[in-house]
Protein backbone atom coordinates (compact mmCIF):
# COMPACT_ATOMS: atom_id res chain seq x y z
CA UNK A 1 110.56 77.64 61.49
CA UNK A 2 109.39 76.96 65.04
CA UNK A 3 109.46 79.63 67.86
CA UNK A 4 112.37 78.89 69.82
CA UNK A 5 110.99 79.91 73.88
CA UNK A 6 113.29 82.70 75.18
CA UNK A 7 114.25 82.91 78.96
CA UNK A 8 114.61 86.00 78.93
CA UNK A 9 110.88 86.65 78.31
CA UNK A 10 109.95 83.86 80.66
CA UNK A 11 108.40 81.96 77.59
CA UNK A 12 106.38 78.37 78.43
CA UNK A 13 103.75 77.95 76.04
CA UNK A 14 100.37 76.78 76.98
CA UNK A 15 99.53 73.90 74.34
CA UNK A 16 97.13 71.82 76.29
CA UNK A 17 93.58 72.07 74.68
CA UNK A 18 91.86 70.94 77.57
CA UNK A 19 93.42 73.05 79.92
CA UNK A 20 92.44 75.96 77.11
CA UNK A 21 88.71 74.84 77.03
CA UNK A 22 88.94 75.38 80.99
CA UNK A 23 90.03 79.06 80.54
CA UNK A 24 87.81 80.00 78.31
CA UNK A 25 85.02 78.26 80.49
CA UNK A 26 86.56 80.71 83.41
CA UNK A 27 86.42 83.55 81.24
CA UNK A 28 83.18 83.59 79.98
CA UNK A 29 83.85 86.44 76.79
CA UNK A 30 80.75 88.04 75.66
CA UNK A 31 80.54 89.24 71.95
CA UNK A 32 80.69 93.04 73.93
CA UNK A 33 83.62 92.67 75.88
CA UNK A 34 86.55 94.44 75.90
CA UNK A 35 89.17 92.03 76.13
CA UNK A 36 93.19 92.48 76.45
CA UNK A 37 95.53 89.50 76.55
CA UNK A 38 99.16 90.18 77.67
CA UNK A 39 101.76 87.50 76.19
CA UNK A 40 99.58 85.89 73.68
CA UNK A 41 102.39 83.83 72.57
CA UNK A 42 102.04 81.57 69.94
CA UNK A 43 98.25 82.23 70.10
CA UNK A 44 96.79 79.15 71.48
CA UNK A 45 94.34 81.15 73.80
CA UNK A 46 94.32 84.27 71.26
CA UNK A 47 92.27 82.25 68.24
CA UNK A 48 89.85 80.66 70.96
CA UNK A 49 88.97 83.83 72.35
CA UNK A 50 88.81 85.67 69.16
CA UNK A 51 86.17 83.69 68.05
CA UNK A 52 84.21 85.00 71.43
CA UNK A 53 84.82 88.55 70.99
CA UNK A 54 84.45 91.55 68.47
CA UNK A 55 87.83 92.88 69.17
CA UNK A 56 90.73 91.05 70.86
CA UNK A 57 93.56 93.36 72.10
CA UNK A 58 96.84 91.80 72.58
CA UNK A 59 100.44 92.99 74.30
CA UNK A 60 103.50 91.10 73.51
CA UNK A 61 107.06 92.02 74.19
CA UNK A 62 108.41 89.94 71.92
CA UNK A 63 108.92 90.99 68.38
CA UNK A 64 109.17 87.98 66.69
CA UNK A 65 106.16 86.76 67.71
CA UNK A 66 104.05 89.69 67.45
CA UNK A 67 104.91 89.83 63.84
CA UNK A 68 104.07 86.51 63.21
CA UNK A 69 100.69 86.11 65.49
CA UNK A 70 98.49 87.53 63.19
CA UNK A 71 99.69 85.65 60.15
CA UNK A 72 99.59 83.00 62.28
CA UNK A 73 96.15 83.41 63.41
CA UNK A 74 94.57 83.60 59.54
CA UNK A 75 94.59 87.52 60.04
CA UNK A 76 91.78 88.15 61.60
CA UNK A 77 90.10 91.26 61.44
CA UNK A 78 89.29 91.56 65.27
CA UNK A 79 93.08 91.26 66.33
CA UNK A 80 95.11 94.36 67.39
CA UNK A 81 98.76 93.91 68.66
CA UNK A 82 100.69 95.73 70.14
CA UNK A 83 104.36 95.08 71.01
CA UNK A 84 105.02 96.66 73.76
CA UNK A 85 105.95 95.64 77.51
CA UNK A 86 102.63 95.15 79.73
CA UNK A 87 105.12 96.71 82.57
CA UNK A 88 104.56 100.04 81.29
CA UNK A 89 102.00 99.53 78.94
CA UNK A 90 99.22 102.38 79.07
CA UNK A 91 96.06 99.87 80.24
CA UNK A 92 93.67 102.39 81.07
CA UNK A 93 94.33 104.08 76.83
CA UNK A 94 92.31 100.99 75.85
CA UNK A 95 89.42 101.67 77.93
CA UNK A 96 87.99 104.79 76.54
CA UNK A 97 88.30 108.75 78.12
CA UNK A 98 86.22 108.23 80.73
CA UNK A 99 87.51 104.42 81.61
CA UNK A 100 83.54 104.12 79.92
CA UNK A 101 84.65 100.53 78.28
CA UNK A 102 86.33 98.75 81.32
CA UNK A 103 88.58 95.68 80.16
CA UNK A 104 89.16 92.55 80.81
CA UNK A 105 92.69 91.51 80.78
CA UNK A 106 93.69 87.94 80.39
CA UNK A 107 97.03 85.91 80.16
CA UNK A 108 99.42 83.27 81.02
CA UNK A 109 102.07 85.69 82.67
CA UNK A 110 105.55 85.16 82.69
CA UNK A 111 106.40 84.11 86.61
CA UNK A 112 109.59 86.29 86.16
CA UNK A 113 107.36 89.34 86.09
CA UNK A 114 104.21 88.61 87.95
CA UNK A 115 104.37 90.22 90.70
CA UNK A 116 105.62 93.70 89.52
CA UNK A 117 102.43 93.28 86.82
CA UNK A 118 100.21 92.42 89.24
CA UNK A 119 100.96 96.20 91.15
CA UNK A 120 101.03 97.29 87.90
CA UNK A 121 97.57 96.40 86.61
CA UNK A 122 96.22 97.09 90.21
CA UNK A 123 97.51 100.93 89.98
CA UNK A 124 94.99 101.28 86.57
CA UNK A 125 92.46 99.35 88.22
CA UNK A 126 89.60 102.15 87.54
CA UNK A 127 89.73 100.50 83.79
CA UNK A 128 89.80 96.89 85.01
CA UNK A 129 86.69 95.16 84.98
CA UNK A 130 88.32 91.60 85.95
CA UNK A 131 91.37 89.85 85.61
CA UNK A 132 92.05 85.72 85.01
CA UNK A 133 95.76 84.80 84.58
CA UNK A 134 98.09 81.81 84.65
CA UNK A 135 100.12 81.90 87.59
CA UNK A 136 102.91 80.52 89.34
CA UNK A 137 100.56 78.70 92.36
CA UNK A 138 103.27 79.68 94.58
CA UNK A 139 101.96 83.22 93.73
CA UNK A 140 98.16 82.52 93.27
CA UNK A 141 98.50 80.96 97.24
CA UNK A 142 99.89 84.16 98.54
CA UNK A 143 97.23 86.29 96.09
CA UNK A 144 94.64 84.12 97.70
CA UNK A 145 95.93 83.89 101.16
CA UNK A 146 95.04 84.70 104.45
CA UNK A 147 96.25 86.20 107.93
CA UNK A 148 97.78 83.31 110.24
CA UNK A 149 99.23 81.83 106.73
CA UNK A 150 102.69 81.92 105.70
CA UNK A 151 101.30 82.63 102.12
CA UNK A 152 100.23 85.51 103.41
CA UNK A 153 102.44 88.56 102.23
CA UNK A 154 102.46 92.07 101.20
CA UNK A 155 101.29 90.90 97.82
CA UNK A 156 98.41 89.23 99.49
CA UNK A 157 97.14 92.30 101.38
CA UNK A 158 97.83 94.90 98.86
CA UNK A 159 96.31 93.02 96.54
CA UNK A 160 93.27 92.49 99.17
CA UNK A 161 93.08 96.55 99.82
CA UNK A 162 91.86 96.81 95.98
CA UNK A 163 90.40 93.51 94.83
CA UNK A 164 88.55 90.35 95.40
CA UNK A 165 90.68 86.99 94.49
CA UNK A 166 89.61 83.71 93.75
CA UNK A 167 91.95 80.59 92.56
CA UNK A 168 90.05 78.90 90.34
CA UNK A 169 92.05 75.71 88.87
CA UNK A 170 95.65 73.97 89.02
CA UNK A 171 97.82 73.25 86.18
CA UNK A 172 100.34 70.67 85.66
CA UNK A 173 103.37 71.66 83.75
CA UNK A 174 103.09 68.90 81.61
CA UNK A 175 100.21 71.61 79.77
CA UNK A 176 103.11 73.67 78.63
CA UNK A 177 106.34 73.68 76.40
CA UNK A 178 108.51 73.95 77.41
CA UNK A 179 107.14 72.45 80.85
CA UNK A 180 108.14 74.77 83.81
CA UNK A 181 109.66 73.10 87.09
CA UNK A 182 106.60 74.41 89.41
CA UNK A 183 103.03 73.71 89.05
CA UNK A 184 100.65 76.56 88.19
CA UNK A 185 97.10 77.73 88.63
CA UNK A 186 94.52 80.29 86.87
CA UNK A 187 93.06 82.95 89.33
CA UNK A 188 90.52 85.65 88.97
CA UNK A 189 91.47 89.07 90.52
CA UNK A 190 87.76 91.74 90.46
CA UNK A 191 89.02 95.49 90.98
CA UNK A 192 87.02 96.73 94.45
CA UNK A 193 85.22 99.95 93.99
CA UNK A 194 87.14 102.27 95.98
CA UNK A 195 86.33 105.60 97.80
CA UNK A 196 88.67 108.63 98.04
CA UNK A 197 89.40 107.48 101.70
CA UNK A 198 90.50 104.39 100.37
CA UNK A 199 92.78 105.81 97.92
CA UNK A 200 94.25 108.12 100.17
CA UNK A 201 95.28 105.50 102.21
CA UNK A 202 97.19 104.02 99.89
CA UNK A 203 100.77 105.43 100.23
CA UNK A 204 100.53 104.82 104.21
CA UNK A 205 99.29 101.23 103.68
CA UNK A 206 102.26 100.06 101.18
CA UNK A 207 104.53 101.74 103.59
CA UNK A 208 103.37 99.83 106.63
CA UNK A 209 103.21 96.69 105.21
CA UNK A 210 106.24 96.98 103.49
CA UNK A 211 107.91 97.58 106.81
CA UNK A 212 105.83 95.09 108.68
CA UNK A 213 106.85 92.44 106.18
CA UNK A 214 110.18 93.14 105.57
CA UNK A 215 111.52 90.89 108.42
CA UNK A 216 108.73 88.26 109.07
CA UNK A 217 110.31 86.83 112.18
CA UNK A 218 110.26 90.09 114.12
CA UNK A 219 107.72 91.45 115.85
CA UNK A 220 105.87 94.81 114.83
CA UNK A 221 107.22 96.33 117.57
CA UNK A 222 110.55 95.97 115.65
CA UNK A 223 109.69 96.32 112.11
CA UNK A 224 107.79 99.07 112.89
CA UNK A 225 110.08 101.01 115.38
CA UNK A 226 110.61 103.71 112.95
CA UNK A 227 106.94 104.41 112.38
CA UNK A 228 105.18 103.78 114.85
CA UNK A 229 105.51 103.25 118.70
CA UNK A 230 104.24 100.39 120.79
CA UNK A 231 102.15 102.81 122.91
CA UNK A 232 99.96 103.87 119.14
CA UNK A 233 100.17 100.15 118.02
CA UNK A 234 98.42 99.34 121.32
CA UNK A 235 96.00 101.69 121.39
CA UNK A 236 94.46 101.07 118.29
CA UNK A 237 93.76 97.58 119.70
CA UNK A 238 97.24 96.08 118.00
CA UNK A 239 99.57 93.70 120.10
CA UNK A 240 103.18 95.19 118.84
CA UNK A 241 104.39 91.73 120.05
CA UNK A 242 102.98 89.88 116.97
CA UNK A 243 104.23 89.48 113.51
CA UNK A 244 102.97 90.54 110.44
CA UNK A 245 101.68 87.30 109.02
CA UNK A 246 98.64 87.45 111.62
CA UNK A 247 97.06 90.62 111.10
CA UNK A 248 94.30 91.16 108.69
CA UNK A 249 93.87 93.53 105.88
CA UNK A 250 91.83 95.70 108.85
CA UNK A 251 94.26 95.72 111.18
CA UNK A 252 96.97 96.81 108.88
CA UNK A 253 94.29 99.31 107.71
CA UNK A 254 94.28 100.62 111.37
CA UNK A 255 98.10 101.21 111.43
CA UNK A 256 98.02 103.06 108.33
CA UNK A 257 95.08 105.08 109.46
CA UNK A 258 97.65 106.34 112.10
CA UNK A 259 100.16 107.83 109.55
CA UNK A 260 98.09 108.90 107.28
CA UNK A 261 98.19 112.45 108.40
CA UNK A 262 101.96 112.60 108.98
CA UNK A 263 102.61 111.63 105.47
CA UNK A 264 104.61 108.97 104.34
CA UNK A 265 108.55 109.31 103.96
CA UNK A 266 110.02 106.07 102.05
């Protein structure tokens, strides 16, 4: 009996081979590789890639299919599921002790989730090597953005502070079934290597640009008020009369710089 897609789960099936031949292209699996797809699905990118790779992890949330994928699949010997939800699921357990086999983590993610995922991977990004995933282009746009863009968001820059993105392709929704309503696009996301500095940053950064963000149409010296004041704004070189879509990733680095020490209170 055929696989009836769930909402709930966000389900749209990839069944276009050519767009399939195109992510594997992107991809470029060596035999080595330690590969981990999230939503595989019915498996139309799962048997492809298996044949690339000596061992294929897999994480899907629903049970029916990941019961059925490796029957499904011929049972192939270098296909491990696990059912599980990728929103919680231990990334970094795949990747050895000492993160000493970094993975590679693939998928057409469900837009419903994407974002939260996205943070998600990014917080285990020590055991990422790269990512290349099936987006919602609204969301691969604001990934990709850049300041003086209304694209650009706080998932743009946090996403910026810890890796490199690049959009790669667009994809009708004609490729899937059933077809979503908005068009989307594959995207490669490469983990920075970060420094201590960096990471301390981290909690001061989110806050900031959380803030800064969280009415677009005021100026920092509003969205702001309650951590910083104009005088510190201006003084490390900041305008408090502009919004947060124009400042770059250094500039918001700059404000966070200033709270650092204070700690951050939520």
């Amino acid at each position: 009996m055929a696989h009836v897609p769930r909402k709930r789960f966000g389900q749209n099936f990839l069944e276009s081979e050519t767009v399939i031949r195109q992510i594997v292209g992107a991809i470029a699996p060596a035999r080595n590789d330690r590969v981990v797809e999230i939503g595989p699905g019915l498996g139309a990118l799962t048997g492809p890639m298996l044949e690339k790779v000596g061992r294929l992890d897999v994480i899907e949330l629903d049970r029916d299919l990941a019961a059925a994928l490796a029957d499904r699949l011929g049972n192939p010997p270098n296909l491990v599921v696990h059912q599980a939800d990728a929103l919680t699921f231990d990334f970094a357990s795949l990747a050895g002790p000492q993160n000493d086999r970094p993975l590679r983590v693939i998928g057409n993610l469900p837009y419903n989730i994407s974002t939260p995922l996205l943070f998600h991977l990014l917080d285990q990004a020590d055991a990422i090597a790269d990512m290349h995933f099936m987006l919602q282009k609204e969301v691969v746009d604001r990934l990709t953005a850049g300041p003086g863009s209304k694209a650009w968001s706080r998932l743009g820059v946090m996403t910026a502070a810890r890796a490199e993105t690049t959009a790669l392709f667009t994809v009708p929704p004609g490729a899937f079934r059933p077809p979503p309503k908005v068009e989307s696009a594959f995207v490669r996301i490469v983990p920075r290597s970060l420094s201590g500095q960096d990471r301390a940053r981290f909690p001061a950064l989110e806050h900031v640009v959380r803030q800064a963000f969280g009415q677009r149409r005021k100026t920092l010296r509003n969205t702001l008020r309650n951590v910083l004041d104009a005088d510190e704004m201006a003084h490390a070189g900041i305008d408090p009369g502009r919004r947060a879509e124009t400042l770059s990733l250094e500039e918001f680095v700059r404000l966070a710089d200033l709270i650092t020490p204070r700690g951050v209170v939520s």
